[in-house]
N, C-alpha and C. Protein backbone atom coordinates (compact mmCIF):
# COMPACT_ATOMS: atom_id res chain seq x y z
N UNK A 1 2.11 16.80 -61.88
CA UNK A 1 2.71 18.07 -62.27
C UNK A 1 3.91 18.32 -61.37
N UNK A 2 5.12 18.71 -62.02
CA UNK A 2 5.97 19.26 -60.71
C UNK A 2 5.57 20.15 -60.58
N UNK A 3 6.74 20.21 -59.09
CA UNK A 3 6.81 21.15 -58.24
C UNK A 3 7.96 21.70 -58.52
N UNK A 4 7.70 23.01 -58.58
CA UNK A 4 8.15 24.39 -58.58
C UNK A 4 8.95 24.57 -57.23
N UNK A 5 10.73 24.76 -57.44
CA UNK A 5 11.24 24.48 -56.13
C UNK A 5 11.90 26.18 -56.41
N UNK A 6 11.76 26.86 -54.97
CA UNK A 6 11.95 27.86 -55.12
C UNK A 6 13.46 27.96 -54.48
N UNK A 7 14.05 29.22 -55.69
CA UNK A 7 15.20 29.48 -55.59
C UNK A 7 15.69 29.40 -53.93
N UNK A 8 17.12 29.36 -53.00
CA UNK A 8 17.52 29.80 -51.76
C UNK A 8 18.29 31.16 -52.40
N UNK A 9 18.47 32.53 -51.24
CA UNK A 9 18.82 32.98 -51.11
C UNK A 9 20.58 32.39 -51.12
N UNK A 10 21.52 33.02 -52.03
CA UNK A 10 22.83 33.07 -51.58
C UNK A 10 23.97 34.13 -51.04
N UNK A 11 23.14 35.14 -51.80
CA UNK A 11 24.07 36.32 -51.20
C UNK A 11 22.63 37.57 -51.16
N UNK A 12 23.28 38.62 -50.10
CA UNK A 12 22.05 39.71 -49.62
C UNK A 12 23.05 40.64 -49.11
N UNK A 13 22.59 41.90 -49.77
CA UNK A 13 23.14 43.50 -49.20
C UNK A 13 21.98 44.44 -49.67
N UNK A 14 21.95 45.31 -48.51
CA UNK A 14 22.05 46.15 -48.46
C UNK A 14 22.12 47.18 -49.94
N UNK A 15 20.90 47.71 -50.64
CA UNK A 15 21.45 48.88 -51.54
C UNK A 15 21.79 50.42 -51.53
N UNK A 16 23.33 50.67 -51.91
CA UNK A 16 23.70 51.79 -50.87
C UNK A 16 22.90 53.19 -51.60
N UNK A 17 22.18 53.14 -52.68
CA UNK A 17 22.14 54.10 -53.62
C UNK A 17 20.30 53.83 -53.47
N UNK A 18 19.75 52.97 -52.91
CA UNK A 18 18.30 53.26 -52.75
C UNK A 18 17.81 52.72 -51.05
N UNK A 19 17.28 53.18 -50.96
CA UNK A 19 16.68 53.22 -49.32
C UNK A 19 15.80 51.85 -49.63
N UNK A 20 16.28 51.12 -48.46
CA UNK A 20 14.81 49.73 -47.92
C UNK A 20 15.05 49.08 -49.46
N UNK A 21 16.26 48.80 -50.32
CA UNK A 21 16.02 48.12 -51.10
C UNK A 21 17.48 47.17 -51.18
N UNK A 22 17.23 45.65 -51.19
CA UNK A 22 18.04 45.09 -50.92
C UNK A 22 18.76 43.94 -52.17
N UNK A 23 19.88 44.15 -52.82
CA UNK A 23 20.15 43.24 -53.85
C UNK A 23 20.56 41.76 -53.13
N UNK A 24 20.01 40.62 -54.38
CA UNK A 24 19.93 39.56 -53.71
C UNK A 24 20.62 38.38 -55.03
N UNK A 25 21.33 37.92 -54.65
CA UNK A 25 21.72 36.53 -55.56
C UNK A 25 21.23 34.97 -55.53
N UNK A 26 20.44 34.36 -56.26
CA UNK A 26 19.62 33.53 -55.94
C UNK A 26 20.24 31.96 -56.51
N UNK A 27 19.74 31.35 -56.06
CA UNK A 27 20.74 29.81 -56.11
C UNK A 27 20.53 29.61 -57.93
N UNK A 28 19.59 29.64 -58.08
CA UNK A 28 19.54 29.67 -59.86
C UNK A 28 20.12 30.92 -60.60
N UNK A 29 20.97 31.46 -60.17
CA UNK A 29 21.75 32.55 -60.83
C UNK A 29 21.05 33.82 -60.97
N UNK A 30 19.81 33.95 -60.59
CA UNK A 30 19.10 35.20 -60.86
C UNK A 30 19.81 36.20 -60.07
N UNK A 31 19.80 37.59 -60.42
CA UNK A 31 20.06 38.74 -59.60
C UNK A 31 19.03 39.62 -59.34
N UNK A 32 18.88 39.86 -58.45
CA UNK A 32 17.35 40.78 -57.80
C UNK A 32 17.67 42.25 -57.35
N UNK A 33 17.25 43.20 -57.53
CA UNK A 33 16.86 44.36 -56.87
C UNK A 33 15.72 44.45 -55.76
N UNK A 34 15.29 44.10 -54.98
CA UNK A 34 14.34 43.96 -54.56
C UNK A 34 14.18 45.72 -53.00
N UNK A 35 12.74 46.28 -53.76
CA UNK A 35 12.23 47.03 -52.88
C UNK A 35 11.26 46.42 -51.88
N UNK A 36 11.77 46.68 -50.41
CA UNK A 36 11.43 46.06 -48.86
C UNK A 36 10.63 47.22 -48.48
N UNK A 37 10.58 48.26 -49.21
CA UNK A 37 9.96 49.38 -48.17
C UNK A 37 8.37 49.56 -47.58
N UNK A 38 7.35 48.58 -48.84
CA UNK A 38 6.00 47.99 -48.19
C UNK A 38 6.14 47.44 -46.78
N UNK A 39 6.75 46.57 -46.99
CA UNK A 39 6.69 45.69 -45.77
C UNK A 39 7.51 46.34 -44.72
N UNK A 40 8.45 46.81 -44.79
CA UNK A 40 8.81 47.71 -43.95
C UNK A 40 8.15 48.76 -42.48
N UNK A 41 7.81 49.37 -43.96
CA UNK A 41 6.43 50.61 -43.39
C UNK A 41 5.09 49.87 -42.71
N UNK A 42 5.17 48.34 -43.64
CA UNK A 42 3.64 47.90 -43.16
C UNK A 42 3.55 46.93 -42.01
N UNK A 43 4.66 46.27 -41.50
CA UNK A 43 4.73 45.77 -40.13
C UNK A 43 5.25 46.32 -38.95
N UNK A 44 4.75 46.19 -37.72
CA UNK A 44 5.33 46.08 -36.29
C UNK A 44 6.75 45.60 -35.85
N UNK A 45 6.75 44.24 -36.79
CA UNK A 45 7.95 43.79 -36.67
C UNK A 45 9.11 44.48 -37.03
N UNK A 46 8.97 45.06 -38.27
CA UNK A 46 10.18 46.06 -38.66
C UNK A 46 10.67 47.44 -38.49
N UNK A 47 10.11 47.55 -37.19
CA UNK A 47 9.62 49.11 -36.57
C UNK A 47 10.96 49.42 -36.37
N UNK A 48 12.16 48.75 -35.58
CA UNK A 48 13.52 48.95 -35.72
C UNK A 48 13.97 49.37 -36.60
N UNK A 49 13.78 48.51 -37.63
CA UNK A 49 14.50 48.89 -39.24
C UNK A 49 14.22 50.45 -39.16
N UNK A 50 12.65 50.61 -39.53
CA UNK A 50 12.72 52.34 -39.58
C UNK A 50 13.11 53.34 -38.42
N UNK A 51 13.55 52.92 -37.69
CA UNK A 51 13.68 53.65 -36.53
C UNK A 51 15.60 53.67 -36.25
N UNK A 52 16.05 52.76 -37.06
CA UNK A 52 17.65 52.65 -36.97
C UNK A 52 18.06 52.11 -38.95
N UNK A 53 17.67 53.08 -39.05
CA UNK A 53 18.38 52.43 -41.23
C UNK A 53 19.96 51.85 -40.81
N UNK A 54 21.19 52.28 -40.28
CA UNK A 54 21.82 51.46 -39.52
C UNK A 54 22.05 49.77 -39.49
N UNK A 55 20.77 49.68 -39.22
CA UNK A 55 20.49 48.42 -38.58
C UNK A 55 19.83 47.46 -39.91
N UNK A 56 19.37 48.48 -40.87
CA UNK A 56 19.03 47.48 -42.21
C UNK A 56 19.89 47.49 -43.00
N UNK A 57 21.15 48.45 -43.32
CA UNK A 57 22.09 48.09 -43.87
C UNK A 57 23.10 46.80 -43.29
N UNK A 58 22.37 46.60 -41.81
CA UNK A 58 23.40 45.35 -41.44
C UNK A 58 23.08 43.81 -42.01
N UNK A 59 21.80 43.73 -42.55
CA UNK A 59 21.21 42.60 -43.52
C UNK A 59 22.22 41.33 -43.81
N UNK A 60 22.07 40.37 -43.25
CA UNK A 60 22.49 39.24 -43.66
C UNK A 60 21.76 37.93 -43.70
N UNK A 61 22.42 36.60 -44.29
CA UNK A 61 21.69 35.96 -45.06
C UNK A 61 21.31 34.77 -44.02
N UNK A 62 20.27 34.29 -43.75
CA UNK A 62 20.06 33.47 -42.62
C UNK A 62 20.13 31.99 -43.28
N UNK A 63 19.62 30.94 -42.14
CA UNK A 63 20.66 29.70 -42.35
C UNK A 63 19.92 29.05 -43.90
N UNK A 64 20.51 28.18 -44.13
CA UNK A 64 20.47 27.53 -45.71
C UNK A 64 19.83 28.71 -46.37
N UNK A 65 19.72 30.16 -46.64
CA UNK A 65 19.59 30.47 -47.50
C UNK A 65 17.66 30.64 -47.49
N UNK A 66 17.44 30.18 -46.83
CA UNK A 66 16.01 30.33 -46.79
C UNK A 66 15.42 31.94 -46.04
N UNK A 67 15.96 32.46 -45.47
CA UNK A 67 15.69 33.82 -45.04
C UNK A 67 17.09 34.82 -45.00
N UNK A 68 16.41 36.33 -44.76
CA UNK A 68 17.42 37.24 -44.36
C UNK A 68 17.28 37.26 -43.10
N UNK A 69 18.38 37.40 -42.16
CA UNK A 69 17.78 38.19 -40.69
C UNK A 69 18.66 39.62 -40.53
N UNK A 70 17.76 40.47 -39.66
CA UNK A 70 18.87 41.59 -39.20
C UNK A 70 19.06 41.21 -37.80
N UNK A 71 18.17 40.72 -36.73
CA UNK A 71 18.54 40.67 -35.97
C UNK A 71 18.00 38.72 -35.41
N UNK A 72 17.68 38.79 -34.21
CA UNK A 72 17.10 37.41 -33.64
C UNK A 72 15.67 37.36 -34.20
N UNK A 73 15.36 38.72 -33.64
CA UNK A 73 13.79 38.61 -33.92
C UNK A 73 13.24 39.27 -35.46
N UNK A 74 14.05 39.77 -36.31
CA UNK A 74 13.43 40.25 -37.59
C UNK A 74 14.48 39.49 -38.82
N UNK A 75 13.54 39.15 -39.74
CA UNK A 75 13.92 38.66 -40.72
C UNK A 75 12.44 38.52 -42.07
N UNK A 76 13.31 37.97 -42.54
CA UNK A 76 12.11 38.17 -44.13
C UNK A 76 12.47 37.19 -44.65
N UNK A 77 11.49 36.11 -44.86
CA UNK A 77 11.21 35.14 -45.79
C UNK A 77 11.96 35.08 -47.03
N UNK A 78 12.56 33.78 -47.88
CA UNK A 78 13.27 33.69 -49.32
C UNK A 78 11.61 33.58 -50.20
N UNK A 79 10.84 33.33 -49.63
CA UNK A 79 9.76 32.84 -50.48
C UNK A 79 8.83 34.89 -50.66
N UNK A 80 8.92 35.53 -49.64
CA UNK A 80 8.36 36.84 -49.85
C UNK A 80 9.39 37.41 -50.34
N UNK A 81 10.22 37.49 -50.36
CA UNK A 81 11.98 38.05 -51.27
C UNK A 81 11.43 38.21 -53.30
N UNK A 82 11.29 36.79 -52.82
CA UNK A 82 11.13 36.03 -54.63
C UNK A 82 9.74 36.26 -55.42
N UNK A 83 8.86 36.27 -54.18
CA UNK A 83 7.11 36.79 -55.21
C UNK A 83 8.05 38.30 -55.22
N UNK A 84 8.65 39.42 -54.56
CA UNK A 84 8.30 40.96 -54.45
C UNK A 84 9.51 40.79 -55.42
N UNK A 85 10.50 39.74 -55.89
CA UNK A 85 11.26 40.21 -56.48
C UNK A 85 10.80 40.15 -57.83
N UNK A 86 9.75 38.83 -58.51
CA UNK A 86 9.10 38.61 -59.30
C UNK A 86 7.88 39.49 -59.95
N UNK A 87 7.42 40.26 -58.81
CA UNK A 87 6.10 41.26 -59.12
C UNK A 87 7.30 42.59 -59.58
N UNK A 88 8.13 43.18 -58.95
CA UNK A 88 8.82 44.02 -59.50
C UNK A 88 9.53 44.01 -60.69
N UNK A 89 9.83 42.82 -60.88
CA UNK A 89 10.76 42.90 -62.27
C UNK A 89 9.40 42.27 -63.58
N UNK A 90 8.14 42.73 -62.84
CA UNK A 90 7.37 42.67 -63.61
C UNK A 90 6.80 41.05 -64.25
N UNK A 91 7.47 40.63 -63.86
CA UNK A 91 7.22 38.82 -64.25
C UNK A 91 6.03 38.21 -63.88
N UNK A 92 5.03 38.54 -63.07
CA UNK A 92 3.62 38.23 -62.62
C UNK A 92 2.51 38.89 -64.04
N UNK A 93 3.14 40.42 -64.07
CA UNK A 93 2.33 40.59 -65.40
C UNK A 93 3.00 42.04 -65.54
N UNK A 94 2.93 42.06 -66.89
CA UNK A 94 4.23 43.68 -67.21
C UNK A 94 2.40 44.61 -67.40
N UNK A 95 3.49 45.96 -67.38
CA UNK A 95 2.64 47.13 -67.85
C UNK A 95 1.50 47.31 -68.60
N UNK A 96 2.10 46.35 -69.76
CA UNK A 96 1.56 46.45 -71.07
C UNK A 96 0.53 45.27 -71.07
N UNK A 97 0.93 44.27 -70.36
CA UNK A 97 -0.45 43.01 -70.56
C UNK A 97 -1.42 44.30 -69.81
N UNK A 98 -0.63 44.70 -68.63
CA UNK A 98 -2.20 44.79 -67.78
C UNK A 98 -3.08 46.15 -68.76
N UNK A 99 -2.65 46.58 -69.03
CA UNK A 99 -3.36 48.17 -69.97
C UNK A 99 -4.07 47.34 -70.97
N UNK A 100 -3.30 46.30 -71.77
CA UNK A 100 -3.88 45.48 -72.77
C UNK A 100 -5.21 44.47 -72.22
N UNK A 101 -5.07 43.81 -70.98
CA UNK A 101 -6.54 43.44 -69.92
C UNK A 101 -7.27 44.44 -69.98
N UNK A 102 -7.26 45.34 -69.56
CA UNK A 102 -8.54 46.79 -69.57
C UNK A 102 -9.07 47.10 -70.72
N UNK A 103 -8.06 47.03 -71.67
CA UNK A 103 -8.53 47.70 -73.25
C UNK A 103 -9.19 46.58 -73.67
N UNK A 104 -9.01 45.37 -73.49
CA UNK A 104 -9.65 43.92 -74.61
C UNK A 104 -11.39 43.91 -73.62
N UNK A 105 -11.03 44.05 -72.41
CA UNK A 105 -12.46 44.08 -71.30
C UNK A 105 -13.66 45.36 -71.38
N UNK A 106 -12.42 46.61 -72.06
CA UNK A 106 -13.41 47.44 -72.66
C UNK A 106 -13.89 48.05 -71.13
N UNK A 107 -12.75 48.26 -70.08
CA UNK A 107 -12.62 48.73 -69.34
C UNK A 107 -12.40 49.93 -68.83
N UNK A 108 -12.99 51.32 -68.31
CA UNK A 108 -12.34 52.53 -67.74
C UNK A 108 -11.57 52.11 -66.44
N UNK A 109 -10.94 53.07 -66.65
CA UNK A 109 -10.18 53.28 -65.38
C UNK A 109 -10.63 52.92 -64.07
N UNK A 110 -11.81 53.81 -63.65
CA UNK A 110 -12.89 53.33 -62.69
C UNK A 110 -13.45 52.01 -62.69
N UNK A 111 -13.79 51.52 -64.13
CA UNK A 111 -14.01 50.51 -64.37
C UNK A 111 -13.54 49.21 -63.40
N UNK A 112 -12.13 49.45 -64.04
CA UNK A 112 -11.11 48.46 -63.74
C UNK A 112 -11.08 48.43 -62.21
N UNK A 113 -10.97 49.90 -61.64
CA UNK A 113 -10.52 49.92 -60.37
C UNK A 113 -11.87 48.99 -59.38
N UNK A 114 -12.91 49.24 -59.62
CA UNK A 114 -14.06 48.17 -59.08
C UNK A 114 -14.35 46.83 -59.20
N UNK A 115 -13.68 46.69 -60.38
CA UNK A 115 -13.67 45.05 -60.70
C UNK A 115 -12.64 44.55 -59.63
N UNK A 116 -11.42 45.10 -59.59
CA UNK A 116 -10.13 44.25 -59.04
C UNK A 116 -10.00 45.21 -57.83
N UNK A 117 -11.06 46.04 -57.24
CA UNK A 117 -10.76 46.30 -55.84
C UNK A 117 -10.19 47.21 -55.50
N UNK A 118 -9.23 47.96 -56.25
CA UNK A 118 -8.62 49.00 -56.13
C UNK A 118 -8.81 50.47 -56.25
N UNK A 119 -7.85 51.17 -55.95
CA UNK A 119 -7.94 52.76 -56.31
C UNK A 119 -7.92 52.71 -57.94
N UNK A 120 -8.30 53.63 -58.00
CA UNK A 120 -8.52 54.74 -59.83
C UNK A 120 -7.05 54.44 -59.91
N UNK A 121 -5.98 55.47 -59.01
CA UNK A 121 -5.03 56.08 -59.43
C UNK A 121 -3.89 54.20 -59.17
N UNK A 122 -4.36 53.37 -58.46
CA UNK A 122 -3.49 52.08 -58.48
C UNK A 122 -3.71 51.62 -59.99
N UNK A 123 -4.94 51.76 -60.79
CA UNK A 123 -4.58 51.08 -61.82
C UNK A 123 -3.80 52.05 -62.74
N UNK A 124 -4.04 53.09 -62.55
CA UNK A 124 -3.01 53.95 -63.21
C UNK A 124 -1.48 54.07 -63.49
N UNK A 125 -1.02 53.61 -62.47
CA UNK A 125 0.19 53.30 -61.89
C UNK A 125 0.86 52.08 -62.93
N UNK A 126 -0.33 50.92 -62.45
CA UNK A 126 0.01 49.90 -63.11
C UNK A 126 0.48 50.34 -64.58
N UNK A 127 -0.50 50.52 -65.11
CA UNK A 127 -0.36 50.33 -66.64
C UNK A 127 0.65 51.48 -67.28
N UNK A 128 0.91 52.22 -66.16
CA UNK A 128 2.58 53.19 -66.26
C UNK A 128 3.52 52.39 -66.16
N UNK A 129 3.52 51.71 -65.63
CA UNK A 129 4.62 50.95 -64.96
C UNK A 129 5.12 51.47 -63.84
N UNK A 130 4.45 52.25 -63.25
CA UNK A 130 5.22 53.48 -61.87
C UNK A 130 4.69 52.23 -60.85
N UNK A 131 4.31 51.09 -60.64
CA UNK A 131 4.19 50.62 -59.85
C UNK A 131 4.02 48.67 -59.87
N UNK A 132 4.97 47.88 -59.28
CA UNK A 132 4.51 46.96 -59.74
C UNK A 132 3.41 46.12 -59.63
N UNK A 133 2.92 45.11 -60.84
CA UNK A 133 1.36 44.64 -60.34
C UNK A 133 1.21 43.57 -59.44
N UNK A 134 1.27 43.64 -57.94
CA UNK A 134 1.22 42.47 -57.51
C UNK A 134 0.55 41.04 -58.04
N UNK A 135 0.95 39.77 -57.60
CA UNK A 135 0.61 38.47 -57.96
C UNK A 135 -1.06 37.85 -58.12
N UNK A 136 -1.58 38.91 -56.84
CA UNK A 136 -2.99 38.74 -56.15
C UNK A 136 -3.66 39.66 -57.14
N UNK A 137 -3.72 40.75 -58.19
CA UNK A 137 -3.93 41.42 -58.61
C UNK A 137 -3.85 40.66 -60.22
N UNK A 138 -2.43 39.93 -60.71
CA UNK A 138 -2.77 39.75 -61.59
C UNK A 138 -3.72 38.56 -62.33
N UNK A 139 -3.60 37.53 -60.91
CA UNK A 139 -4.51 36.52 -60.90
C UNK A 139 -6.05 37.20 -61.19
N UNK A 140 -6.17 38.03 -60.35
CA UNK A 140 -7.57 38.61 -60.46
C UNK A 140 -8.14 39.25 -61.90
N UNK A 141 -7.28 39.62 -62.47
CA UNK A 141 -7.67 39.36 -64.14
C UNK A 141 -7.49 38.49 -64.94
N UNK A 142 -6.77 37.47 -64.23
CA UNK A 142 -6.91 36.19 -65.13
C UNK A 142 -8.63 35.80 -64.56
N UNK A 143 -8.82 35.80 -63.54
CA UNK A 143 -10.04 35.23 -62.83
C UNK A 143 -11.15 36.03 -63.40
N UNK A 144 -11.58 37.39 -63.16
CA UNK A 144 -12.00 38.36 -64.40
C UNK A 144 -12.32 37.46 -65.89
N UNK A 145 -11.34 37.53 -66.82
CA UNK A 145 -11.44 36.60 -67.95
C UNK A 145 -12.23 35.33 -67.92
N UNK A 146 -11.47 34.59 -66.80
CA UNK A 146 -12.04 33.12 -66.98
C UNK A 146 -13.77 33.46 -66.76
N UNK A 147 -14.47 34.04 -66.06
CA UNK A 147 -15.68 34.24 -65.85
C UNK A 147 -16.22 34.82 -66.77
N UNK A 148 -15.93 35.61 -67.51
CA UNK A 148 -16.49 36.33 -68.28
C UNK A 148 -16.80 35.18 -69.77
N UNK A 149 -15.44 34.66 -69.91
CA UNK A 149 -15.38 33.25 -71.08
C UNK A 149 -16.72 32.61 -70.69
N UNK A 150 -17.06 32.07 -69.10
CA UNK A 150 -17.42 31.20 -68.84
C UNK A 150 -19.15 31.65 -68.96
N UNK A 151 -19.37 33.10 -68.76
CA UNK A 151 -20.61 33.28 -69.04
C UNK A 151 -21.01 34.09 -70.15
N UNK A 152 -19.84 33.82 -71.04
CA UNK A 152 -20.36 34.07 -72.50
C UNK A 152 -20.82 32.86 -73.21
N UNK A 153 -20.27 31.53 -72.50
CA UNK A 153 -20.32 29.85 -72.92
C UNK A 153 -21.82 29.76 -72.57
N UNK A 154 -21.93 30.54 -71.06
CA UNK A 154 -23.39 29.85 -70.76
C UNK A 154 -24.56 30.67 -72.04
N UNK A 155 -24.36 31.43 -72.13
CA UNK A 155 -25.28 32.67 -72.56
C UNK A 155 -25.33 32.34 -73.76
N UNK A 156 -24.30 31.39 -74.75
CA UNK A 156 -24.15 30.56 -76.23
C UNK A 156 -24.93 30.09 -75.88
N UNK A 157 -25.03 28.67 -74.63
CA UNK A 157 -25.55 27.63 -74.64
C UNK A 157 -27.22 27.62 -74.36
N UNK A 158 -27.25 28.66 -73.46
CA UNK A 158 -28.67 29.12 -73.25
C UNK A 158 -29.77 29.20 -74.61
N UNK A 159 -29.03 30.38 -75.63
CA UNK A 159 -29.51 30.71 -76.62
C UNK A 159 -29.96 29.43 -77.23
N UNK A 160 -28.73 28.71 -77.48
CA UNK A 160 -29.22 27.29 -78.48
C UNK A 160 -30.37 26.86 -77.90
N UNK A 161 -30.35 26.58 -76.30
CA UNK A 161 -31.47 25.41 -75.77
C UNK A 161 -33.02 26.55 -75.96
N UNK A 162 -32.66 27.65 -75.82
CA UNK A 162 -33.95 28.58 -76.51
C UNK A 162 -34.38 28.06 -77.89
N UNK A 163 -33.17 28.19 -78.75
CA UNK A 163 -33.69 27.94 -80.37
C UNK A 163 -34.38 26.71 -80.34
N UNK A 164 -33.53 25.65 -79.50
CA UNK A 164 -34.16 23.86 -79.74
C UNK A 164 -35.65 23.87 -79.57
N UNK A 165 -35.88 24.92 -78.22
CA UNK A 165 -37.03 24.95 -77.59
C UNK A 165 -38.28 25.37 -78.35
N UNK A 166 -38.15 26.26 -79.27
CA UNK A 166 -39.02 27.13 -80.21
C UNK A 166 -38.89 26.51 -81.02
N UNK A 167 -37.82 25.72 -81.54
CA UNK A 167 -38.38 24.40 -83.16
C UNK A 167 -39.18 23.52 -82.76
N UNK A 168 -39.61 23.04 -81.07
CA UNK A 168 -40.18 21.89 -80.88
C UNK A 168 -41.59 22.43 -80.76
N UNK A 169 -41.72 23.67 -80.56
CA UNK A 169 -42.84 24.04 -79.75
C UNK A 169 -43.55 24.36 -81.77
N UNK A 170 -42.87 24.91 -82.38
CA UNK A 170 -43.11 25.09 -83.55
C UNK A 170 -44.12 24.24 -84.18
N UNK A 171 -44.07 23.19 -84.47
CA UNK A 171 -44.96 22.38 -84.85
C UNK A 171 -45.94 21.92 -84.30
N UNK A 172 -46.04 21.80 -82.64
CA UNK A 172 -47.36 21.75 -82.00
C UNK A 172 -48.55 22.96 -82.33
N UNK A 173 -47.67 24.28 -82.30
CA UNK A 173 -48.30 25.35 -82.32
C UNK A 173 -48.87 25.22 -84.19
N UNK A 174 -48.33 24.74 -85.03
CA UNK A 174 -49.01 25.14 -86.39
C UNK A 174 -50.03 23.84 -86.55
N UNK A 175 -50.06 22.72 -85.61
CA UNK A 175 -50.43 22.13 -85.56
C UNK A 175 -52.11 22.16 -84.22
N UNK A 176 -51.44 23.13 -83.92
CA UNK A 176 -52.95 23.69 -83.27
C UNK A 176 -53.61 24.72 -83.75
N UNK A 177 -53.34 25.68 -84.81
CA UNK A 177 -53.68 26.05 -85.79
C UNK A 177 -54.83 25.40 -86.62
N UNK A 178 -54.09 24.55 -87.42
CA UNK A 178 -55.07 23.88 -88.53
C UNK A 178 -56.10 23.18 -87.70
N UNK A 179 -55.68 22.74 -86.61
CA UNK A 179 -57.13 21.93 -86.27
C UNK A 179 -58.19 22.61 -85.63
């Protein structure tokens, strides 16, 4: 099977019209919007960034294209760029598959939210589109499905080896009958 060679970073700024969100030009021509503000908020490392915005509008593109850096010590991966740019522009799984997963699973809200781990109001989001569905999330309803296929197969197969079982036993039993 190939391998899947992931885009390099070629060009990176700064977006002046949304906070912690950075447009990006990718060696296969794609153009990205990409929102940084998870990771932002959610590491140590980027404690500067929030503490000097300044300093994240200074964003540039690190060597071959494989990272951003702002400074020596902070930078962000081309490979975490490209999943957050991919989960946002919805390409892991749109709105509508995921609402359409819940409805075919015969899923509530709550439902859903226990199966795949989450808050009530995260799957809510999702299937608004007010939020995108991460990668790890949408696997998890593919994974969901595949199990469910897999023990509806067993639960076919069960039944049959029941039926086989009761035709064999069938004739001993009418056969202990008559005698």
């Amino acid at each position: 099977m190939p391998r899947k060679v992931l885009p390099r970073i070629v060009v990176v700024k700064a977006d002046s019209r949304k906070p912690w969100t950075l447009r990006l030009e990718w060696s296969n021509g794609v153009s990205s919007s990409v929102d940084v503000s998870g990771h932002i908020g959610a590491y140590k490392l980027y404690q500067p960034l929030r503490q000097a915005p300044e300093l994240f509008r200074a964003v540039r593109l690190g060597d071959l294209g494989t990272d951003i850096v702002w400074s020596d010590e902070i930078d962000m991966s081309a490979s975490t760029l490209w999943r957050l740019a991919q989960e946002q522009a919805g390409a892991t799984m749109s709105a509508g598959e995921f609402k359409s997963w819940r409805e075919r699973r015969a899923y509530t809200l709550d439902t859903a939210a226990r199966a795949l781990g989450i808050g009530r109001r995260t799957v809510s989001y999702y299937e608004q589109g007010e939020k995108p569905i991460p990668r790890v999330v949408a696997l998890a309803t593919r994974a969901l499905d595949a199990d469910s296929q897999s023990l509806s197969r067993q639960k076919i197969e069960t039944r049959a080896e029941g039926a086989a079982r009761t035709k064999q036993r069938a004739p001993k039993a009418a056969a202990r009958k008559e005698a």
